[in-house]
C-alpha atoms as a PDB file:
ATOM      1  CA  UNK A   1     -16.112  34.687  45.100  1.00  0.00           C
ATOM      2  CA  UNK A   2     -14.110  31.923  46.795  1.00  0.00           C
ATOM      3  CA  UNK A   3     -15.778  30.689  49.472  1.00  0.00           C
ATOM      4  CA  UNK A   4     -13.760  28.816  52.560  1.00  0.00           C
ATOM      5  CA  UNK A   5     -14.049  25.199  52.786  1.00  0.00           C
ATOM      6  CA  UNK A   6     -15.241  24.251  55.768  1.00  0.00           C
ATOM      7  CA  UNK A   7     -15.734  20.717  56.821  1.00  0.00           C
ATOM      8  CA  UNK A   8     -18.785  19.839  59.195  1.00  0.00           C
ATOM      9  CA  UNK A   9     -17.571  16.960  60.766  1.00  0.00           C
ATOM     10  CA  UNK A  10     -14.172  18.495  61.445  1.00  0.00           C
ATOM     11  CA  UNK A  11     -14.825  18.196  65.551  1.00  0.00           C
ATOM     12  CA  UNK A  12     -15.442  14.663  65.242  1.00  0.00           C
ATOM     13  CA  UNK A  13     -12.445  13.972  63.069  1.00  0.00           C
ATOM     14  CA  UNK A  14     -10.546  16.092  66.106  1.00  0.00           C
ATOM     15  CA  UNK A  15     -12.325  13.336  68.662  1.00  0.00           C
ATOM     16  CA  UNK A  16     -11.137  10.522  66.286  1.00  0.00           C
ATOM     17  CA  UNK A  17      -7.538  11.792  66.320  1.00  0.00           C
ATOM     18  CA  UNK A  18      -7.541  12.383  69.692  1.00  0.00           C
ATOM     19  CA  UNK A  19      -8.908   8.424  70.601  1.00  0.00           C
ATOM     20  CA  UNK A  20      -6.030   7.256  68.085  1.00  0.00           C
ATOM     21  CA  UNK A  21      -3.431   9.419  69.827  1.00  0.00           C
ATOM     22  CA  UNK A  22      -5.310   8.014  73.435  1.00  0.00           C
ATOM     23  CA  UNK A  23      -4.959   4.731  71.992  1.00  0.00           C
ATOM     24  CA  UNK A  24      -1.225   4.395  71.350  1.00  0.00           C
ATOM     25  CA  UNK A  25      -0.873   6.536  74.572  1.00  0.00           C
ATOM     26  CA  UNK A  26      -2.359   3.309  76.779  1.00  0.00           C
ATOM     27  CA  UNK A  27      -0.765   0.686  74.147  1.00  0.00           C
ATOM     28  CA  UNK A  28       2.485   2.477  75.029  1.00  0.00           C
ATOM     29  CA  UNK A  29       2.044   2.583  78.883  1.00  0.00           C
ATOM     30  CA  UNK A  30       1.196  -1.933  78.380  1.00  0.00           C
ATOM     31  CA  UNK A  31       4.079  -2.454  76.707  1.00  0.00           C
ATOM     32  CA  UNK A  32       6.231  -0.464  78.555  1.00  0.00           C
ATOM     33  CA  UNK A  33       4.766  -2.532  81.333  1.00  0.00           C
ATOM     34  CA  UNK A  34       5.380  -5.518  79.789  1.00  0.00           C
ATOM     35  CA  UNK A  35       9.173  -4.920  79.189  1.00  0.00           C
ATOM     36  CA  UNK A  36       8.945  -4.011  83.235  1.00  0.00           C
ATOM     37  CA  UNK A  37       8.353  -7.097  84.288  1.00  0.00           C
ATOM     38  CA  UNK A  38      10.125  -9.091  81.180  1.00  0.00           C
ATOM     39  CA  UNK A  39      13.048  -7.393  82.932  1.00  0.00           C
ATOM     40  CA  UNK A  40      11.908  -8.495  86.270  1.00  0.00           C
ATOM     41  CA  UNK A  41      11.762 -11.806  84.993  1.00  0.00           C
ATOM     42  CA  UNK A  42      15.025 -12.052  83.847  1.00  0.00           C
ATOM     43  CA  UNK A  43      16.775 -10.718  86.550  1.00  0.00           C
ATOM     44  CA  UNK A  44      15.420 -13.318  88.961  1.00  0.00           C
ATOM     45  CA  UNK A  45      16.085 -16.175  86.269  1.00  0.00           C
ATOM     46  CA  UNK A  46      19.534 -14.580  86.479  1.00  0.00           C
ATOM     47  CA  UNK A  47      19.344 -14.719  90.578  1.00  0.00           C
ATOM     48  CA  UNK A  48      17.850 -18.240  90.449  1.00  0.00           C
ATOM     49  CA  UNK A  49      21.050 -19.715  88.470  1.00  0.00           C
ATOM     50  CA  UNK A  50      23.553 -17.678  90.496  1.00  0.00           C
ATOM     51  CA  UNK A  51      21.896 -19.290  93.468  1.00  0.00           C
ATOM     52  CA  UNK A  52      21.603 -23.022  92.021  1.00  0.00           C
ATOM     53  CA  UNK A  53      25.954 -22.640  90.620  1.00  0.00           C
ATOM     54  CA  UNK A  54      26.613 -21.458  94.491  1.00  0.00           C
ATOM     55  CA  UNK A  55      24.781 -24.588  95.930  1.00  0.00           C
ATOM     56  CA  UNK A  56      26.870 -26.615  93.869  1.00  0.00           C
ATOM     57  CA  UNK A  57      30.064 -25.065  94.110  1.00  0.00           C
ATOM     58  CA  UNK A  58      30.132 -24.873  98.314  1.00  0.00           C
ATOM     59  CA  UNK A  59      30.207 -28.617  99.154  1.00  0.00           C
ATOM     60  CA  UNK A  60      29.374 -28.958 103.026  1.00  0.00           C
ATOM     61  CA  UNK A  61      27.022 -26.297 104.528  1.00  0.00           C
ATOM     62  CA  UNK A  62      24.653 -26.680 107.381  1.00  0.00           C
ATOM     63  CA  UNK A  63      21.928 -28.123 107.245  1.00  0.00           C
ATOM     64  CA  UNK A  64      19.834 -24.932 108.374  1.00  0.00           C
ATOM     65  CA  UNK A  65      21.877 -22.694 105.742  1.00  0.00           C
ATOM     66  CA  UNK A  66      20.477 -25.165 103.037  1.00  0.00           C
ATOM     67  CA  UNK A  67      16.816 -24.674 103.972  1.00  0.00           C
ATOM     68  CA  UNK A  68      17.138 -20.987 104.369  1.00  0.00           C
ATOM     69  CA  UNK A  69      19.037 -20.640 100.446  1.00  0.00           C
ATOM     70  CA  UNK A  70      16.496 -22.878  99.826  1.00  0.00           C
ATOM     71  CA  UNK A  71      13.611 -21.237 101.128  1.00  0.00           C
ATOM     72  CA  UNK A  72      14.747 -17.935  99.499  1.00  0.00           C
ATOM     73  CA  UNK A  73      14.750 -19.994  95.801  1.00  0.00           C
ATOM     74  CA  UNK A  74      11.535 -21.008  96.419  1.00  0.00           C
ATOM     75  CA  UNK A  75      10.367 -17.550  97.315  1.00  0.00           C
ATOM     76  CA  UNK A  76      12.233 -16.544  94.057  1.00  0.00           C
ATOM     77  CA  UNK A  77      10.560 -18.802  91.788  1.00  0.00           C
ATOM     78  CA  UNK A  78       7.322 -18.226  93.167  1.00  0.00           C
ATOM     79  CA  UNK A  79       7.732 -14.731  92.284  1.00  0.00           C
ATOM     80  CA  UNK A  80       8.926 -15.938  89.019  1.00  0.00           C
ATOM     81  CA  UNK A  81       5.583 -17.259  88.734  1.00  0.00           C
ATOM     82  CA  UNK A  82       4.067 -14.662  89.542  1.00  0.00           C
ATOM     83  CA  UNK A  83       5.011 -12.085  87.027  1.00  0.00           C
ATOM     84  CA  UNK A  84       4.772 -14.371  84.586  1.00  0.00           C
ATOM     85  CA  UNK A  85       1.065 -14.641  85.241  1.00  0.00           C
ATOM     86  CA  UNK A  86       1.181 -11.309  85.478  1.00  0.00           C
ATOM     87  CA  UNK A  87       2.782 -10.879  81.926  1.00  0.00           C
ATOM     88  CA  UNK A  88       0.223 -12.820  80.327  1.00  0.00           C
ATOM     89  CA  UNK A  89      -2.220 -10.543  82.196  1.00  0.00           C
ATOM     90  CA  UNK A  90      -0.453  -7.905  80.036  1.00  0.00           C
ATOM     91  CA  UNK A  91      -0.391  -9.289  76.941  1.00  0.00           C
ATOM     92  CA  UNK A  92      -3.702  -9.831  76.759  1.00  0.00           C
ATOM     93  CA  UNK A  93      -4.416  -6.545  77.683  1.00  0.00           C
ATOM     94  CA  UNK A  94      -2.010  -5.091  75.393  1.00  0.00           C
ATOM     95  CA  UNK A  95      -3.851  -7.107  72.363  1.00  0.00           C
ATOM     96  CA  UNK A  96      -6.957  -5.382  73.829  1.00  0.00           C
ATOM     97  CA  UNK A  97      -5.484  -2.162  73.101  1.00  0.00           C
ATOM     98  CA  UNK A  98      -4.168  -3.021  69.766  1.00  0.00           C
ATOM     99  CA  UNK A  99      -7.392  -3.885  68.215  1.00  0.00           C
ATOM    100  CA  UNK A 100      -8.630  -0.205  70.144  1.00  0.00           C
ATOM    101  CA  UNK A 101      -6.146   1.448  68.425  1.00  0.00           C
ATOM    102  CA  UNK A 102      -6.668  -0.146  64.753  1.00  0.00           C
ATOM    103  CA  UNK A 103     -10.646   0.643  65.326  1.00  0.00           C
ATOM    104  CA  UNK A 104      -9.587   3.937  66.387  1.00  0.00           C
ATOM    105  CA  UNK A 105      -7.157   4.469  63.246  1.00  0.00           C
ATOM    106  CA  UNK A 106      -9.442   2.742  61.052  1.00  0.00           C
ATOM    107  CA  UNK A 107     -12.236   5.364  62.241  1.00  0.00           C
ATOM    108  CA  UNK A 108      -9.783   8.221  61.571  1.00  0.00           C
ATOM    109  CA  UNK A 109      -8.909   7.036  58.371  1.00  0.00           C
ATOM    110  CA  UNK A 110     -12.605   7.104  57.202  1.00  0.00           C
ATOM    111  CA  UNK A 111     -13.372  10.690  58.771  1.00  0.00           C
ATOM    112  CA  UNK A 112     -10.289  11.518  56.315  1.00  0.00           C
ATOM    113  CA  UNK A 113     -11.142   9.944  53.541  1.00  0.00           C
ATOM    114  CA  UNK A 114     -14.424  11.726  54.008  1.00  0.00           C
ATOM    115  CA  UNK A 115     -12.848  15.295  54.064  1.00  0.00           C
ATOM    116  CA  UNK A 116     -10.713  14.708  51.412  1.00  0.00           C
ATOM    117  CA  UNK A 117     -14.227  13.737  49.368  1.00  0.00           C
ATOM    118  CA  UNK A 118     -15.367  16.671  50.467  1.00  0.00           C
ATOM    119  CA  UNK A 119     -12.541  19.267  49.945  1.00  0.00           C
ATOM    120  CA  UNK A 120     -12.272  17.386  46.241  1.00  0.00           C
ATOM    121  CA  UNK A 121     -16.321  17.976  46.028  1.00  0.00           C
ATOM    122  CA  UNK A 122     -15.595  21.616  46.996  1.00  0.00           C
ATOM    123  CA  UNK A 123     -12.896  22.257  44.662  1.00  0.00           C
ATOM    124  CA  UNK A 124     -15.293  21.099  42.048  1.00  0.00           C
ATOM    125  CA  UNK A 125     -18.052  23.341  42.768  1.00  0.00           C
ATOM    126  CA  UNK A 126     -15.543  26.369  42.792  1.00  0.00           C
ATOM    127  CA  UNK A 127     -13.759  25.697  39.253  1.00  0.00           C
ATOM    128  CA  UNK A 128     -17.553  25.242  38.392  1.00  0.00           C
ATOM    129  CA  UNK A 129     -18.564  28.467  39.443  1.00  0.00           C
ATOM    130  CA  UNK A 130     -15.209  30.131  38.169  1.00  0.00           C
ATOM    131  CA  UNK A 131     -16.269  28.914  34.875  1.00  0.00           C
ATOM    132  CA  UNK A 132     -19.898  30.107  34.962  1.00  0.00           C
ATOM    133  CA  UNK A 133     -18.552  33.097  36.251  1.00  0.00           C
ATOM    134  CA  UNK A 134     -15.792  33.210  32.971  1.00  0.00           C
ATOM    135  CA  UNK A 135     -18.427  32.424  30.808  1.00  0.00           C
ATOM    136  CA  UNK A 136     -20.762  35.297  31.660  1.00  0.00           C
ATOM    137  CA  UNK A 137     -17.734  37.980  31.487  1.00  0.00           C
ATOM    138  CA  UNK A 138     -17.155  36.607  28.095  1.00  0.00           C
ATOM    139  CA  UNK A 139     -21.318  36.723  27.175  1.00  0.00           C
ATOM    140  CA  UNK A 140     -21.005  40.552  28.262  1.00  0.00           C
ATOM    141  CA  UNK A 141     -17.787  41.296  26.420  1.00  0.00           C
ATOM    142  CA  UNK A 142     -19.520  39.220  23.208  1.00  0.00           C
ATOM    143  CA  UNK A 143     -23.029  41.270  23.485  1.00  0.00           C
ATOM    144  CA  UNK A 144     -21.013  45.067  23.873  1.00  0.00           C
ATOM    145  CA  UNK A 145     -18.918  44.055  21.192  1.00  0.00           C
ATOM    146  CA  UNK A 146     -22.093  43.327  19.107  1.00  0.00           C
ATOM    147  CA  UNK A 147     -23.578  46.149  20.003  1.00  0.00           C
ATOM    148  CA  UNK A 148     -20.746  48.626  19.477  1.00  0.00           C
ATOM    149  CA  UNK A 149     -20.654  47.006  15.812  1.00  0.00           C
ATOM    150  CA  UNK A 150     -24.160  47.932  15.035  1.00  0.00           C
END
């Protein structure tokens, strides 16, 4: 009597989940990128001021050990530089894979909705049979009880 709800497009709703859960997977992996090399970043900032309070607190040095610290801060900042290009790099990536994952979600969301219709649609059809099925028990028991009357 009650049948099984089954929903048709429940593989595709799997594939949808599985792209969302992909999704914030590679969002995930960016920004953990992106706090990689904000760390990076900061940590040769932190190298590039201990570096610029030493030149200022020695007072005479050679003229050779100037170019060489100086040479070394250049290198610094140009790497500096570098991972900052590469963090916009990221960012813009990671945006990328934001809007992916809001597709993705939004796509998931509608395959849900849909099944929800569905199961609601299904639940329907069973109270409606439940009734029909009611109502012909109580036809029966009317017509016997008629009959045993007469």
């Amino acid at each position: 009597m009650a049948k099984r709800f089954i929903f048709e497009l429940e593989s595709a709703l799997r594939l949808k989940t599985y792209a969302v859960q992909q999704s914030k997977d590679h969002l995930a992996q960016i920004i953990e990128q992106i706090n990689d090399v904000n760390s990076s970043i900061s940590e040769l900032q932190n190298e590039v001021t201990i570096l610029q309070e030493s030149n200022t607190q020695l007072g005479k040095q050679s003229a050779d050990s100037l170019f060489h610290q100086w040479q070394y801060q250049t290198s610094i900042i140009q790497k500096i530089t570098t991972f900052e290009k590469k963090l916009i790099q990221l960012n813009e990536i990671a945006s990328v894979r934001q809007k992916a994952l809001i597709i993705a979600t939004q796509d998931e969301k509608i395959f849900l909705q849909l099944k929800e219709k569905k199961l609601l649609a299904h639940k329907i059809h069973l109270d409606k049979e439940e009734q029909n099925f009611l109502d012909e028990i109580g036809q029966q028991i009317a017509i016997r009880n008629k009959q045993t009357k007469i």
